[in-house]
N, C-alpha and C. Protein backbone atom coordinates (compact mmCIF):
# COMPACT_ATOMS: atom_id res chain seq x y z
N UNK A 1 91.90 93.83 75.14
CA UNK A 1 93.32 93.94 74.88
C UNK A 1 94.08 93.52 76.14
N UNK A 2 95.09 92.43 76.05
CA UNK A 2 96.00 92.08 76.99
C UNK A 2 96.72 93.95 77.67
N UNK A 3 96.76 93.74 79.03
CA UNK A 3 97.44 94.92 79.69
C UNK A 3 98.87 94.98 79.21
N UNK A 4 99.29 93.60 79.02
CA UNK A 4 100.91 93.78 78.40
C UNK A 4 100.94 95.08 77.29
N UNK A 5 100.12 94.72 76.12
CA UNK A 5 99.77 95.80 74.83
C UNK A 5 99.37 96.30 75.17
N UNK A 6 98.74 97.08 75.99
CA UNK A 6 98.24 98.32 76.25
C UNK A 6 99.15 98.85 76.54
N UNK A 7 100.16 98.30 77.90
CA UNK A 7 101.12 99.50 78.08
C UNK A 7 101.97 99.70 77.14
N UNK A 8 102.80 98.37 76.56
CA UNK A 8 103.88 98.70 75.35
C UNK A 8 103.29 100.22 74.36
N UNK A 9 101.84 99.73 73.94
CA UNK A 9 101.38 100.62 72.52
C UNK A 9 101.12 102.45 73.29
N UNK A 10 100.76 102.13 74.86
CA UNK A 10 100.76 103.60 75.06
C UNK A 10 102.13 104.26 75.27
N UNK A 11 102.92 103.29 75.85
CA UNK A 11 104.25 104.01 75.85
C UNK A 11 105.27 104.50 74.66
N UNK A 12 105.08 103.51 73.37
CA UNK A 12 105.37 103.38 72.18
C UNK A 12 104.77 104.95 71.95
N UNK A 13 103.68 105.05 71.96
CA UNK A 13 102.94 106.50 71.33
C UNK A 13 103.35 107.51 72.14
N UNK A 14 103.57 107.20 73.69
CA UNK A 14 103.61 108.65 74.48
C UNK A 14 105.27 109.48 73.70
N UNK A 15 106.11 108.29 73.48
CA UNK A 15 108.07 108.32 74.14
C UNK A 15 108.66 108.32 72.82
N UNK A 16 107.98 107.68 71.76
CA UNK A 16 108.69 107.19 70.86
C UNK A 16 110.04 106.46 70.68
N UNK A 17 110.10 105.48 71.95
CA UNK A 17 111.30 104.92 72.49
C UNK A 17 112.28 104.38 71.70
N UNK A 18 113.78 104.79 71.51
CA UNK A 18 114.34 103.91 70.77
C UNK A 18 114.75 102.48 71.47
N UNK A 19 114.71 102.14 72.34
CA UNK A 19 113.72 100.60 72.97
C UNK A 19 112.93 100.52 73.97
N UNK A 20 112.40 99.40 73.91
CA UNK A 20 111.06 99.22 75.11
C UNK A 20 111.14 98.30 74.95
N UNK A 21 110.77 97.79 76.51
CA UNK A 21 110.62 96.40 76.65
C UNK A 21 109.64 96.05 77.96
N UNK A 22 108.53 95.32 77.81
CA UNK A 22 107.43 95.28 78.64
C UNK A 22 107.51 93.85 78.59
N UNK A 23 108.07 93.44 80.44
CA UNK A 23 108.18 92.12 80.86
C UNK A 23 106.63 91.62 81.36
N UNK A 24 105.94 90.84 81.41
CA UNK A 24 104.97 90.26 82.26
C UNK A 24 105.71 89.43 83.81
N UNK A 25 106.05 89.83 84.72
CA UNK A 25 106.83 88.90 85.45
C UNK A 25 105.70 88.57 86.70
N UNK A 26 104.48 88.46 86.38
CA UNK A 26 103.67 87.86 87.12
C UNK A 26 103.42 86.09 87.59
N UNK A 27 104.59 85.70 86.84
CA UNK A 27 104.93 84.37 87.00
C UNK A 27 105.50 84.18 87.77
N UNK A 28 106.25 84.89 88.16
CA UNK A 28 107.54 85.05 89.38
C UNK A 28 107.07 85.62 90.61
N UNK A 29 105.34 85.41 90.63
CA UNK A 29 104.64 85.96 92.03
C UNK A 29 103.62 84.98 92.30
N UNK A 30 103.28 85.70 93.58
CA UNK A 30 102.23 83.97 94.51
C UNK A 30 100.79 84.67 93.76
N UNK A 31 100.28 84.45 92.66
CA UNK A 31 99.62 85.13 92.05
C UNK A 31 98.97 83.62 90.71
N UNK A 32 97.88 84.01 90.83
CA UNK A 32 97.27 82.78 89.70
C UNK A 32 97.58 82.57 88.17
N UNK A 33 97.96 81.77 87.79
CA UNK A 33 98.91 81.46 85.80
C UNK A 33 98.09 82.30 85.30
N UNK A 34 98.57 82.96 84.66
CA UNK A 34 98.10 83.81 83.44
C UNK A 34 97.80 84.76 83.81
N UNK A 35 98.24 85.34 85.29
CA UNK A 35 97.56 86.86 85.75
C UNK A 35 98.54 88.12 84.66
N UNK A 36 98.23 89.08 84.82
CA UNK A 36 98.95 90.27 84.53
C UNK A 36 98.73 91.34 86.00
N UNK A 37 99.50 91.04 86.51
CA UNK A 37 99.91 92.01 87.24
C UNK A 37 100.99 92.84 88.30
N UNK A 38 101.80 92.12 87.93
CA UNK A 38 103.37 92.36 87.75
C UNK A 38 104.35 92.55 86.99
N UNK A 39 104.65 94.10 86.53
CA UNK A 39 105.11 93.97 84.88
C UNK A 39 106.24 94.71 85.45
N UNK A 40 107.74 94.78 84.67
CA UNK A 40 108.71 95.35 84.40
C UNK A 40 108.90 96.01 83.41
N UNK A 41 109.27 97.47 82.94
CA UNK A 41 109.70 97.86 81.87
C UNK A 41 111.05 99.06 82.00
N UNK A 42 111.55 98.70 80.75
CA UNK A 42 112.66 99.21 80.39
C UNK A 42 112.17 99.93 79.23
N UNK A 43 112.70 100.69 79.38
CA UNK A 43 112.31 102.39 77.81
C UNK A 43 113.41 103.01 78.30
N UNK A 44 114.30 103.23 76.98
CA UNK A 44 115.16 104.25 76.63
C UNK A 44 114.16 105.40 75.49
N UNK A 45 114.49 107.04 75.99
CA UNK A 45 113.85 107.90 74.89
C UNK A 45 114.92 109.08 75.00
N UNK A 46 115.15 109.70 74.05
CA UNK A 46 115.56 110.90 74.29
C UNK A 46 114.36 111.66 75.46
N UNK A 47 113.43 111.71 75.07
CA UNK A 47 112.11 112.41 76.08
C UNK A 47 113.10 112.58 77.45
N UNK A 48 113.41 111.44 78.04
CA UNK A 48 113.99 111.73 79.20
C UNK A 48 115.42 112.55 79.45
N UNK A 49 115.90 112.98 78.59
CA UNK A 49 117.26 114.21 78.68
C UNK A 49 116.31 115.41 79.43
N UNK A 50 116.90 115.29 80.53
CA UNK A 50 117.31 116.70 81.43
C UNK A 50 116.03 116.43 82.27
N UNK A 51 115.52 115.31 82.52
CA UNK A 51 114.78 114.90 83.92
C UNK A 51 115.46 114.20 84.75
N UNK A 52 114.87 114.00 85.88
CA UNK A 52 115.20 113.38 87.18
C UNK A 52 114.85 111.82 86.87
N UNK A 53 115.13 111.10 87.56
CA UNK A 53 114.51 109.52 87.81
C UNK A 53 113.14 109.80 88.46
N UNK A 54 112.72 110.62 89.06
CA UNK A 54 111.53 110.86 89.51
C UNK A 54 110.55 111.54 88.51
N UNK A 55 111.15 112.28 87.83
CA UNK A 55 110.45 113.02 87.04
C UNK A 55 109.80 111.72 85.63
N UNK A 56 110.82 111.26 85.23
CA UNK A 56 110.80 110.23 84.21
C UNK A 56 110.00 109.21 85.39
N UNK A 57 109.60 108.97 85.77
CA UNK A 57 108.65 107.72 86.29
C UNK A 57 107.34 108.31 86.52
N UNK A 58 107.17 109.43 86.96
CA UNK A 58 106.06 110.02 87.16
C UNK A 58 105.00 110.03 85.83
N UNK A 59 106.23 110.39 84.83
CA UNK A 59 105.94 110.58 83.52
C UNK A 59 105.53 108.91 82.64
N UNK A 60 105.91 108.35 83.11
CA UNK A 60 105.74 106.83 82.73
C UNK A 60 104.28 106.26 83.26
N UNK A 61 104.30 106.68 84.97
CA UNK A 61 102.90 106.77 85.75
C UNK A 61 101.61 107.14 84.72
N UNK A 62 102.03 108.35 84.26
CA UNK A 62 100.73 108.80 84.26
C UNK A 62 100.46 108.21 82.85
N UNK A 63 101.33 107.82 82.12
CA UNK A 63 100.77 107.67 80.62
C UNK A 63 99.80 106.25 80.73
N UNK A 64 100.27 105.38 82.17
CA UNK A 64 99.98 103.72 82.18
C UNK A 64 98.80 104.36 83.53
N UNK A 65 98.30 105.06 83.41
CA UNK A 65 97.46 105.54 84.90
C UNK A 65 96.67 104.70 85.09
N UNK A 66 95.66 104.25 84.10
CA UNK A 66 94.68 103.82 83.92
C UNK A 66 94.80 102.10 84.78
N UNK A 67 95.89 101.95 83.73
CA UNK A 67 96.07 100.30 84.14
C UNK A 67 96.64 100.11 85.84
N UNK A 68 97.62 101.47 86.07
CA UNK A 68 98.21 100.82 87.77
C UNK A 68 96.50 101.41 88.37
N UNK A 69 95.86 101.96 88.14
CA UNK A 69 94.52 102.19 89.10
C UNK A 69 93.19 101.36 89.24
N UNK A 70 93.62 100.08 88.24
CA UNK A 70 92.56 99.43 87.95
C UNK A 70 93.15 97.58 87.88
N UNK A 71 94.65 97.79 87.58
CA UNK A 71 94.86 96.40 86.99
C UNK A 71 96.02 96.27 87.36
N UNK A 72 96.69 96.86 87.81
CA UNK A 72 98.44 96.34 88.16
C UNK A 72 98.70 96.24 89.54
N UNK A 73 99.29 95.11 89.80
CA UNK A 73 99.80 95.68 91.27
C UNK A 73 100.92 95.97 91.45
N UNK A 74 102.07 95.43 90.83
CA UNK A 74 103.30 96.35 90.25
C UNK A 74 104.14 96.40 88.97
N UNK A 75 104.91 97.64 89.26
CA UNK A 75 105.33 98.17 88.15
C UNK A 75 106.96 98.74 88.18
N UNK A 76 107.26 97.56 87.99
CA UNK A 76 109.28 98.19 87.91
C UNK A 76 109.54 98.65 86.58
N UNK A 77 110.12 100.47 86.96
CA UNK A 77 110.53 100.82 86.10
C UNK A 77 111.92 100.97 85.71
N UNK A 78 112.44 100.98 84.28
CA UNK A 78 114.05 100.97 84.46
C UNK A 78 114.04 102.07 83.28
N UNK A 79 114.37 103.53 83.69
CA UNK A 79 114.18 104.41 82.20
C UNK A 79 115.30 105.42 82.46
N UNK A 80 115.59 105.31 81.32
CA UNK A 80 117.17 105.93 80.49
C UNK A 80 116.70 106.82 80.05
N UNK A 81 118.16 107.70 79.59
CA UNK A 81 118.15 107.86 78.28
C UNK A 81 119.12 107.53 77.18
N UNK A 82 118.59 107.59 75.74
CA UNK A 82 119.95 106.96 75.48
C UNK A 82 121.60 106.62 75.73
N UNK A 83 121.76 108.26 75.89
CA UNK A 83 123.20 107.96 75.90
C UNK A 83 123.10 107.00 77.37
N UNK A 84 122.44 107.21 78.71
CA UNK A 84 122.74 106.22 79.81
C UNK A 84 122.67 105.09 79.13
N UNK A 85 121.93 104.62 78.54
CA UNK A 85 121.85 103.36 78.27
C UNK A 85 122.59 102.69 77.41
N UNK A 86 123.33 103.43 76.36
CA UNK A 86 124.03 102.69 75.75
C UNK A 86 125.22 102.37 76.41
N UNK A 87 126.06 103.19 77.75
CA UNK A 87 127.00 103.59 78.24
C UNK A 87 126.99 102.50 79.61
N UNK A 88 125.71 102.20 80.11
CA UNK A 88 125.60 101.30 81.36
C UNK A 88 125.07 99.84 81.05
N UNK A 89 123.99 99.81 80.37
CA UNK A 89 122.77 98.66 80.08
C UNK A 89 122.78 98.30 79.05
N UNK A 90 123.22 98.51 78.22
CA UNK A 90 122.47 97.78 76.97
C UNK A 90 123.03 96.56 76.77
N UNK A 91 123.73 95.77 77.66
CA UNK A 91 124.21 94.43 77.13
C UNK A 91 123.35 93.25 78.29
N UNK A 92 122.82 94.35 79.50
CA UNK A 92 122.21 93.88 80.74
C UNK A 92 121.30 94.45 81.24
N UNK A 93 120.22 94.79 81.03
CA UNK A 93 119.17 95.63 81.84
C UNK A 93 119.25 95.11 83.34
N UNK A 94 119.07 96.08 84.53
CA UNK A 94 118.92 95.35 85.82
C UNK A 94 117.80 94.47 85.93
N UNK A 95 118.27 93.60 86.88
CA UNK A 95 117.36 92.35 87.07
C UNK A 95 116.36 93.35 88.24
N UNK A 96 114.92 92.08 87.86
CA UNK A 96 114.29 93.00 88.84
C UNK A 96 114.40 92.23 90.32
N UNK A 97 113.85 92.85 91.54
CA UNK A 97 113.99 91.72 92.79
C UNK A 97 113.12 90.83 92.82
N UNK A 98 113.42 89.69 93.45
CA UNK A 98 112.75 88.27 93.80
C UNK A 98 111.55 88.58 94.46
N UNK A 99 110.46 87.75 94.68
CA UNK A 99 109.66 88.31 95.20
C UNK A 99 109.49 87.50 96.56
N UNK A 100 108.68 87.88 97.27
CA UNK A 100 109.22 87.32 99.27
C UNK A 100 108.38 86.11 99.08
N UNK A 101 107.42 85.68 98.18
CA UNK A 101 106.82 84.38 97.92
C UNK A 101 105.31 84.52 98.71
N UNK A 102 105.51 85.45 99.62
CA UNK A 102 104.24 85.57 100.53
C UNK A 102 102.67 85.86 100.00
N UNK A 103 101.81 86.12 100.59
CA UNK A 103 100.92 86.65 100.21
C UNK A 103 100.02 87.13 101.20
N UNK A 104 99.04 88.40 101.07
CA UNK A 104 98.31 88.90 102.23
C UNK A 104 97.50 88.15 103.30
N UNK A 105 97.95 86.94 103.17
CA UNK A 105 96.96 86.26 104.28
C UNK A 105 98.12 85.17 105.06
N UNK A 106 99.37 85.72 104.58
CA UNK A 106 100.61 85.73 105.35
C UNK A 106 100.69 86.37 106.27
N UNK A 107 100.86 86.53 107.54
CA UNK A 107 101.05 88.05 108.42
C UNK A 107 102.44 88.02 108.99
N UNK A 108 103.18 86.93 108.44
CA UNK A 108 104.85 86.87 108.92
C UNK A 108 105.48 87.79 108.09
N UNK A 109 104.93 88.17 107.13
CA UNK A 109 105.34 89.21 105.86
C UNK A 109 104.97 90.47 106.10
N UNK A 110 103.72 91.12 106.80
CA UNK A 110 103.30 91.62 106.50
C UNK A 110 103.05 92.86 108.12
């Protein structure tokens, strides 16, 4: 199973999100075509009423554990809850940042 579907279908099951959206933006890194391992996601759930931004990511962490401990190297999260989201985002999710183009055998980066 592509890591993209894995995370969408575990988050789908953990949140019951009224949206989700699981970017692959591993294209947009010094990283080989067709990798997966730079993903963005956006999930709005009720689940998240009356947590923190920390709390709600932690909670996102652990449901995708498997994949950031074995297969991701990152993971931008953008998580609401509805009412935030209908009220701030929903016509624009934030963009995620550019990436520095570098790579570990750069040491001007690093």
């Amino acid at each position: 199973m592509l890591i993209h579907t894995a995370i969408e279908q575990k988050l789908l099951n953990a949140f019951e999100p009224v949206f989700l959206e699981v970017i692959n933006e591993s294209g947009n890194h010094n990283v080989p075509a067709g990798s997966e391992s730079h993903f963005k996601v956006v999930i709005v759930t009720p689940a998240f009423d009356g947590m923190r931004l920390l709390q709600r990511h932690r909670a996102v962490n652990a449901i995708v554990a498997e994949e950031l401990a074995e297969k991701i190297h990152a993971l931008a999260l953008h998580t609401y809850t509805p009412s935030e989201w209908y009220e701030y985002y929903a016509e624009k999710p934030p963009a995620s940042p550019k990436c520095f183009g570098g790579s570990k055998t750069d040491k001007a980066l690093f």
